[in-house]
N, C-alpha and C. Protein backbone atom coordinates (compact mmCIF):
# COMPACT_ATOMS: atom_id res chain seq x y z
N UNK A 1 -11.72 7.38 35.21
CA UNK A 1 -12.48 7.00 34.03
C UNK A 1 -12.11 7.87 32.84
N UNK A 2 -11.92 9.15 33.13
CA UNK A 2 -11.51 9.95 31.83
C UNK A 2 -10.03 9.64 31.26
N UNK A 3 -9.24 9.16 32.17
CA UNK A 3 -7.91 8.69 31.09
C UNK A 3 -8.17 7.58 30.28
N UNK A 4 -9.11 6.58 31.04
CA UNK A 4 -9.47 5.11 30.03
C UNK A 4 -10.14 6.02 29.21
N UNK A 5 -11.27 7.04 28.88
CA UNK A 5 -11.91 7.10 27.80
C UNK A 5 -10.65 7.82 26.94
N UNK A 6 -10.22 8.44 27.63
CA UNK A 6 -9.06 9.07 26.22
C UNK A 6 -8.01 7.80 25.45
N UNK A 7 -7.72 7.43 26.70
CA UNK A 7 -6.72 6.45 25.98
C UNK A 7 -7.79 5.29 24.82
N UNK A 8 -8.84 5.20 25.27
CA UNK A 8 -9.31 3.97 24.41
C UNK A 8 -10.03 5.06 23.01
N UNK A 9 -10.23 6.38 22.69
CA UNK A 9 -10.38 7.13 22.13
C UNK A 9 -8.90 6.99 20.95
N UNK A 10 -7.96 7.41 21.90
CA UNK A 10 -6.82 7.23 21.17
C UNK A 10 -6.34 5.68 20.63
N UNK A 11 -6.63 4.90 20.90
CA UNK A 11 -6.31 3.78 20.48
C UNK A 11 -6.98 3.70 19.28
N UNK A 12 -8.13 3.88 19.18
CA UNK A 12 -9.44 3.60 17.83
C UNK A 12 -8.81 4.55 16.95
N UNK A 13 -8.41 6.03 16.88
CA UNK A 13 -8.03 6.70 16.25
C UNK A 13 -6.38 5.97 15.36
N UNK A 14 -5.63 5.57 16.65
CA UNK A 14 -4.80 5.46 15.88
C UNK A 14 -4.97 3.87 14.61
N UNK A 15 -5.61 3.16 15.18
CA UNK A 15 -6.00 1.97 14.48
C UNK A 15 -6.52 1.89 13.43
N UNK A 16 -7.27 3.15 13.12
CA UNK A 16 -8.00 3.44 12.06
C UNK A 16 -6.96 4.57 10.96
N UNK A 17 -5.64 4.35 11.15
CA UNK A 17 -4.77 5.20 10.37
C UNK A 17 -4.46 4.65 8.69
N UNK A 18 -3.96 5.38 8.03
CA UNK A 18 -3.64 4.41 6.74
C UNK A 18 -2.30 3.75 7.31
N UNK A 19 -2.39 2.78 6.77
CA UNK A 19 -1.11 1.49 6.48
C UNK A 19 -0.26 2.09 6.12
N UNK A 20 1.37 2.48 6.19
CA UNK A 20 2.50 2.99 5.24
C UNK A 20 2.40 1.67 4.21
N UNK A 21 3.21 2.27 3.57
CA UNK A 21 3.22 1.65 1.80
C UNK A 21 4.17 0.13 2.39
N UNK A 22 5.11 0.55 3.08
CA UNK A 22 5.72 -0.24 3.41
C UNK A 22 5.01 -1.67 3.82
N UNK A 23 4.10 -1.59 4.82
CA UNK A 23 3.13 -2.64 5.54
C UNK A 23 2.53 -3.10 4.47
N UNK A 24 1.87 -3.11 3.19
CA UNK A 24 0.69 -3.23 2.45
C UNK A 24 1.45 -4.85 2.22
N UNK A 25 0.60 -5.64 2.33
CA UNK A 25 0.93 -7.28 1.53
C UNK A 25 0.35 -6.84 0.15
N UNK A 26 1.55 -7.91 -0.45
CA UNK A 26 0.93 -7.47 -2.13
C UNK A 26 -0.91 -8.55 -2.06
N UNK A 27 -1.27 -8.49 -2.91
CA UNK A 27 -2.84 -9.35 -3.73
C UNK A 27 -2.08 -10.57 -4.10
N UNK A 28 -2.70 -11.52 -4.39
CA UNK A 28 -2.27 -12.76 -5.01
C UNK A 28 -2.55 -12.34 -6.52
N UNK A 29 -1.89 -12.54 -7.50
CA UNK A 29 -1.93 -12.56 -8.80
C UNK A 29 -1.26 -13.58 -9.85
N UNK A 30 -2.22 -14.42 -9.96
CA UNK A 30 -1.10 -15.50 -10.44
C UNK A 30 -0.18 -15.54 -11.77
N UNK A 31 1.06 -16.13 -11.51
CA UNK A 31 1.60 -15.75 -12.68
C UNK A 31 1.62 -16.11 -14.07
N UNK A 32 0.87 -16.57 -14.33
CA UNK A 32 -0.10 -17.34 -15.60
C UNK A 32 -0.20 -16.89 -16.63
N UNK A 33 -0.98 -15.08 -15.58
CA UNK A 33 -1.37 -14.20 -16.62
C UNK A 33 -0.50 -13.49 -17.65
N UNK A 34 1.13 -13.41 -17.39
CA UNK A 34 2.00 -13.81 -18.08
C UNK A 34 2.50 -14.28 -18.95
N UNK A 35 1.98 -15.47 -18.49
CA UNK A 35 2.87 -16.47 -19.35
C UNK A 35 3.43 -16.47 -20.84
N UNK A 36 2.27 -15.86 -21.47
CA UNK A 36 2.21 -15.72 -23.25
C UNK A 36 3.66 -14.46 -23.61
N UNK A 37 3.79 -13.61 -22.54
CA UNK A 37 4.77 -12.70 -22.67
C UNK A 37 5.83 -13.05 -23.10
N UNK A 38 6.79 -12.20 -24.01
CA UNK A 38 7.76 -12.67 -23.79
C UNK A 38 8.61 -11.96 -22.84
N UNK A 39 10.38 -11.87 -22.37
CA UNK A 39 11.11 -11.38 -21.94
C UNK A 39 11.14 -9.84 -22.23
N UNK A 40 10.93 -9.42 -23.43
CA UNK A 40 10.79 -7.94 -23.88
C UNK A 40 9.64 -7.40 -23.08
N UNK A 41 8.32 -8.24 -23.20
CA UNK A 41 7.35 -8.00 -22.72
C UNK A 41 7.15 -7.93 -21.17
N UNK A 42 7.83 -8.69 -20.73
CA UNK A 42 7.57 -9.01 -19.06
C UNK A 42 8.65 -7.73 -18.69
N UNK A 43 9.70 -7.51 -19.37
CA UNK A 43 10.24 -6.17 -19.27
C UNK A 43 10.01 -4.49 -19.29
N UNK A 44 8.75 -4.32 -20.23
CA UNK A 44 7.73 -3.68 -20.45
C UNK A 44 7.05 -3.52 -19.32
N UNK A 45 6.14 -4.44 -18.82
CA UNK A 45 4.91 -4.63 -18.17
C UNK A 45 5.95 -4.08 -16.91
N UNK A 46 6.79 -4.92 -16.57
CA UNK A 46 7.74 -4.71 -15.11
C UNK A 46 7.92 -3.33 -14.74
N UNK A 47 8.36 -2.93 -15.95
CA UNK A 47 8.58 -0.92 -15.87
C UNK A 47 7.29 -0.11 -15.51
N UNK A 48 6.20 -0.84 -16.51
CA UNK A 48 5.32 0.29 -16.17
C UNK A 48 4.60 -0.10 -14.75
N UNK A 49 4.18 -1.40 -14.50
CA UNK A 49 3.45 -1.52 -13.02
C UNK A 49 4.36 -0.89 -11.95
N UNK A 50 5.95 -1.16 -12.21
CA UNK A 50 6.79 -0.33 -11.01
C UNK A 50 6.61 1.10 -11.24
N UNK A 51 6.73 1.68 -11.83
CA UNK A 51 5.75 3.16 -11.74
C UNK A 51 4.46 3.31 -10.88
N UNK A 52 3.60 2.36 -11.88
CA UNK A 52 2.08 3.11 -10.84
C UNK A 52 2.28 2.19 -9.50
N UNK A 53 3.16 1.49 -8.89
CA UNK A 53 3.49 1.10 -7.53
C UNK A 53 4.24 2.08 -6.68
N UNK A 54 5.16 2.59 -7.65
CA UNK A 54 6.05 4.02 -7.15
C UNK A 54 4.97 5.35 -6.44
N UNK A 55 4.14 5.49 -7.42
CA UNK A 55 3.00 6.92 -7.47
C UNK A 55 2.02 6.05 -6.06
N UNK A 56 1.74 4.92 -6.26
CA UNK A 56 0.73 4.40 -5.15
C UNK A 56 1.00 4.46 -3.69
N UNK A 57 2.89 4.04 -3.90
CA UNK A 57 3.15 4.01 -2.75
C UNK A 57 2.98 5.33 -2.30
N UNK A 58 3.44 6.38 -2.82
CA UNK A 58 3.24 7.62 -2.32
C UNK A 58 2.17 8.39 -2.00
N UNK A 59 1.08 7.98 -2.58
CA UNK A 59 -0.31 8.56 -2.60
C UNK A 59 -0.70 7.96 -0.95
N UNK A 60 -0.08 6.62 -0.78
CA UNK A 60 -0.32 5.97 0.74
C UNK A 60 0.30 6.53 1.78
N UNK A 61 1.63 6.52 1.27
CA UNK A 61 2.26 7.34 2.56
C UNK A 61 1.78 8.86 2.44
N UNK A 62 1.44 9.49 2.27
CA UNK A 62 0.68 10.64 2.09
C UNK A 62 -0.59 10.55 2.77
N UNK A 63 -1.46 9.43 2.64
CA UNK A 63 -2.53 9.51 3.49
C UNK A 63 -2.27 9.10 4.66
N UNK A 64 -1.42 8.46 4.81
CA UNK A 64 -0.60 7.98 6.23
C UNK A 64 -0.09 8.79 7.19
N UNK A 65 0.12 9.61 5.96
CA UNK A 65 1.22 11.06 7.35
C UNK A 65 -0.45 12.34 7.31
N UNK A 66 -1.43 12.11 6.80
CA UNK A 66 -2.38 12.78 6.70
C UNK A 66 -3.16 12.60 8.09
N UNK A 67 -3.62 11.14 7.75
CA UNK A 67 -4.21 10.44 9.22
C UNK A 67 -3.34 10.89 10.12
N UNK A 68 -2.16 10.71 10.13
CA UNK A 68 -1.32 11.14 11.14
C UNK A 68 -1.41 12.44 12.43
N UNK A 69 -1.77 13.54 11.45
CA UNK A 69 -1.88 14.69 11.44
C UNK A 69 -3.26 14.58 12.17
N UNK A 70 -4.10 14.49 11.45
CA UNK A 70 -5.28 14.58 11.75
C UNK A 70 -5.76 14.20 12.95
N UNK A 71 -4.93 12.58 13.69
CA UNK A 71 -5.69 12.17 14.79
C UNK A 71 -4.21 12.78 15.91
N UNK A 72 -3.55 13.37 15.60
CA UNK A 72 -2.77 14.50 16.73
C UNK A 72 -4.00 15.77 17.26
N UNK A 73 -4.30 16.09 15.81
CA UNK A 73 -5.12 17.35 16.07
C UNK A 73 -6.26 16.85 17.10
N UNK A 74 -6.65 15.70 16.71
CA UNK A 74 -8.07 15.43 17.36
C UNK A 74 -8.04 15.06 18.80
N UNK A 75 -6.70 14.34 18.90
CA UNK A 75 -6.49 13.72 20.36
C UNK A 75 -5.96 15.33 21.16
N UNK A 76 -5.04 16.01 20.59
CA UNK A 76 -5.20 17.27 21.72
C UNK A 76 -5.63 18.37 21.52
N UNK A 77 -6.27 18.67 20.16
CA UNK A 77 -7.28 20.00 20.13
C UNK A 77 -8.52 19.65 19.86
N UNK A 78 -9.24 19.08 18.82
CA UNK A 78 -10.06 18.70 18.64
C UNK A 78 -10.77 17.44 18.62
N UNK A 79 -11.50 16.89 19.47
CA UNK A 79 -11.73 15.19 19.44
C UNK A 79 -12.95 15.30 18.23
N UNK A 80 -13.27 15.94 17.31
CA UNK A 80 -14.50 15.37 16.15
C UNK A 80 -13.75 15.33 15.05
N UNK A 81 -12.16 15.80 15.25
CA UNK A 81 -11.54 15.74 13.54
C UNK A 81 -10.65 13.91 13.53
N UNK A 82 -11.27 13.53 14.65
CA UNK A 82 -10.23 11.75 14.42
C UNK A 82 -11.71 11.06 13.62
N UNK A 83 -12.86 12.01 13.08
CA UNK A 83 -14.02 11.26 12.31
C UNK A 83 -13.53 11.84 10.87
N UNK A 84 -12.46 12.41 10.81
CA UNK A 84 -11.87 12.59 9.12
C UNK A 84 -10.20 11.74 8.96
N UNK A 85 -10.74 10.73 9.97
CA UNK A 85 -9.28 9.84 9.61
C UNK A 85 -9.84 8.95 8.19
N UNK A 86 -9.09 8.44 7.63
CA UNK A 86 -9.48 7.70 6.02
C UNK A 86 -9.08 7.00 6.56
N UNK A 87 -8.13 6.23 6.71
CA UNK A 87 -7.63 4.37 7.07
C UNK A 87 -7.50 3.93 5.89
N UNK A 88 -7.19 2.83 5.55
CA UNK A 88 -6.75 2.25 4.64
C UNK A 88 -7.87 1.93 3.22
N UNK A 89 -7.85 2.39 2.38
CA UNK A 89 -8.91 2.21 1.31
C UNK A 89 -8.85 2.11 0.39
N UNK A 90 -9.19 2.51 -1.12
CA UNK A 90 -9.17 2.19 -2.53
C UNK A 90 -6.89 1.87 -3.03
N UNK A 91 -6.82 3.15 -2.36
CA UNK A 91 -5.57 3.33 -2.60
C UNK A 91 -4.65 2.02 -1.71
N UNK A 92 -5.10 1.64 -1.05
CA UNK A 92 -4.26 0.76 -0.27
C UNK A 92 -4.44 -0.51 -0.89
N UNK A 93 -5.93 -0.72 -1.54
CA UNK A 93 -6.27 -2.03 -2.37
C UNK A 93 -5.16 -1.87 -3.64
N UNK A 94 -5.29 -0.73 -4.32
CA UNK A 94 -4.95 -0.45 -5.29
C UNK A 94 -2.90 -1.04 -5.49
N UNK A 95 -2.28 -0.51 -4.42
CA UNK A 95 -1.21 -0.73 -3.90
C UNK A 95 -0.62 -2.10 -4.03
N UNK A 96 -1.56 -3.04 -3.19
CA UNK A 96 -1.40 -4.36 -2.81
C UNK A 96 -1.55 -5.05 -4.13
N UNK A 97 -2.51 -4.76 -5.26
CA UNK A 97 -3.19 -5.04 -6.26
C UNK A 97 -1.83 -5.33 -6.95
N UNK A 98 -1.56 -4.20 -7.27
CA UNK A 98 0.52 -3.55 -7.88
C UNK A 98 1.50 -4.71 -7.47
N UNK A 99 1.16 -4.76 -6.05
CA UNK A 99 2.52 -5.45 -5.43
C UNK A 99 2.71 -6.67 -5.75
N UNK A 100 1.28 -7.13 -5.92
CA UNK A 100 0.84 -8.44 -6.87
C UNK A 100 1.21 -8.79 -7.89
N UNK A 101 0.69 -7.96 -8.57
CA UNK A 101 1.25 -8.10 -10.23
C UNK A 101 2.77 -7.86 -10.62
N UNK A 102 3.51 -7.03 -9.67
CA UNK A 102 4.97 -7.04 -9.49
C UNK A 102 5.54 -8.65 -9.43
N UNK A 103 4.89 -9.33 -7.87
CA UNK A 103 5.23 -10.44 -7.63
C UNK A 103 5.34 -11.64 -9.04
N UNK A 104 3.99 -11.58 -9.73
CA UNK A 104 3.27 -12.58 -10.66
C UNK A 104 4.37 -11.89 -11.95
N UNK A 105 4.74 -10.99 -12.23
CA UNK A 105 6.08 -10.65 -13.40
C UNK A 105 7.16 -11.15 -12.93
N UNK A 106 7.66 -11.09 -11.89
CA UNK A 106 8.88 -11.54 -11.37
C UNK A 106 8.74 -13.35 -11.26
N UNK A 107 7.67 -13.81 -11.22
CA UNK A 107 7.40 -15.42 -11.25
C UNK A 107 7.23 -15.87 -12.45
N UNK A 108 6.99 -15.31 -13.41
CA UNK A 108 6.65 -15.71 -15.06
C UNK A 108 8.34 -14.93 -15.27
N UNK A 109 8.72 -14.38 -15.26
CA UNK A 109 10.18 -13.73 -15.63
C UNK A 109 11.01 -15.19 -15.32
N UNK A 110 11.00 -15.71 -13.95
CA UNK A 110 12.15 -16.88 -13.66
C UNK A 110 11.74 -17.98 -14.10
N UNK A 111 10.05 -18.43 -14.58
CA UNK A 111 10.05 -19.60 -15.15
C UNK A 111 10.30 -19.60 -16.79
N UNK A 112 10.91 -17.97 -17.25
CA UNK A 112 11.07 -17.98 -18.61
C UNK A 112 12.13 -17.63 -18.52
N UNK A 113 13.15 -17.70 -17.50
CA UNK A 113 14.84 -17.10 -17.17
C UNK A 113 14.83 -15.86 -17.80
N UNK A 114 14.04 -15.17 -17.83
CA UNK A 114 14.01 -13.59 -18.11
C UNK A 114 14.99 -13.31 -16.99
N UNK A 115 15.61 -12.34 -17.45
CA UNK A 115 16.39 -11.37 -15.98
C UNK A 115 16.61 -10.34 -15.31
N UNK A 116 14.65 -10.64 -14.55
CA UNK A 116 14.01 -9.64 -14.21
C UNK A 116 13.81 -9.59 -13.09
N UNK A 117 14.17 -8.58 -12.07
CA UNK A 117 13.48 -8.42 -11.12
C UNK A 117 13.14 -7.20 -9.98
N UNK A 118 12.28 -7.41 -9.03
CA UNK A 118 12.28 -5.47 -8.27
C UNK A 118 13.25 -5.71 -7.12
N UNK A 119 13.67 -4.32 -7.17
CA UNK A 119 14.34 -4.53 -5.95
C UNK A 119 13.40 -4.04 -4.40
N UNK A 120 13.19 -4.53 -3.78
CA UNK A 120 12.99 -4.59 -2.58
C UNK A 120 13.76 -4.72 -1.29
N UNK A 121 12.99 -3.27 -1.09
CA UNK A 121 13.76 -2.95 0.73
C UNK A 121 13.51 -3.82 1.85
């Protein structure tokens, strides 16, 4: 019985980790909100949301390798520190939010043949 409680201990811990930046689905954002832009503009907007997507992603993977840390410590030194795991939250909304509005510039960019787009890994 004590390996099922550890292992199912460890399972909840790890489940409850942050998302890498990588995993996050962008938000739906439609590309509409756009539309009035022009090419200069959707060029603009493109630069700066890929920034605070750049800083987001990192703020995630950061809490990712945090959780990380944290539910090692808990699973073999301490089992009350996997109750300071964070999991996925403001910052992970925040992320997806980005990845969105990335998407919705890059969809108003091709229905205005702007020649714009992110690169993605």
């Amino acid at each position: 019985m004590r390996n099922g409680s550890i292992t199912l201990i460890l399972a909840l811990a790890i489940s409850g980790c942050a998302s890498s930046s990588e995993d996050i689905s962008p938000s739906y954002v439609s590309p509409v909100t756009y539309q009035n832009y022009t090419c200069d503009q959707l060029g603009e907007e493109a630069q700066r949301v890929s920034q605070q997507a750049a800083i987001a992603s990192g703020q995630q993977d950061k809490a990712r390798t945090t959780d990380a840390i944290v539910t090692t410590v808990g699973v073999v030194v301490f089992w009350p520190a996997l109750f300071f795991i964070d999991g996925d939250g403001p910052k992970a909304a925040e992320l997806a939010r980005l990845k969105g509005q990335m998407d919705a510039i890059e969809g108003a960019a091709i229905l205005k043949k702007c020649r714009i787009s992110f690169k993605k890994d």
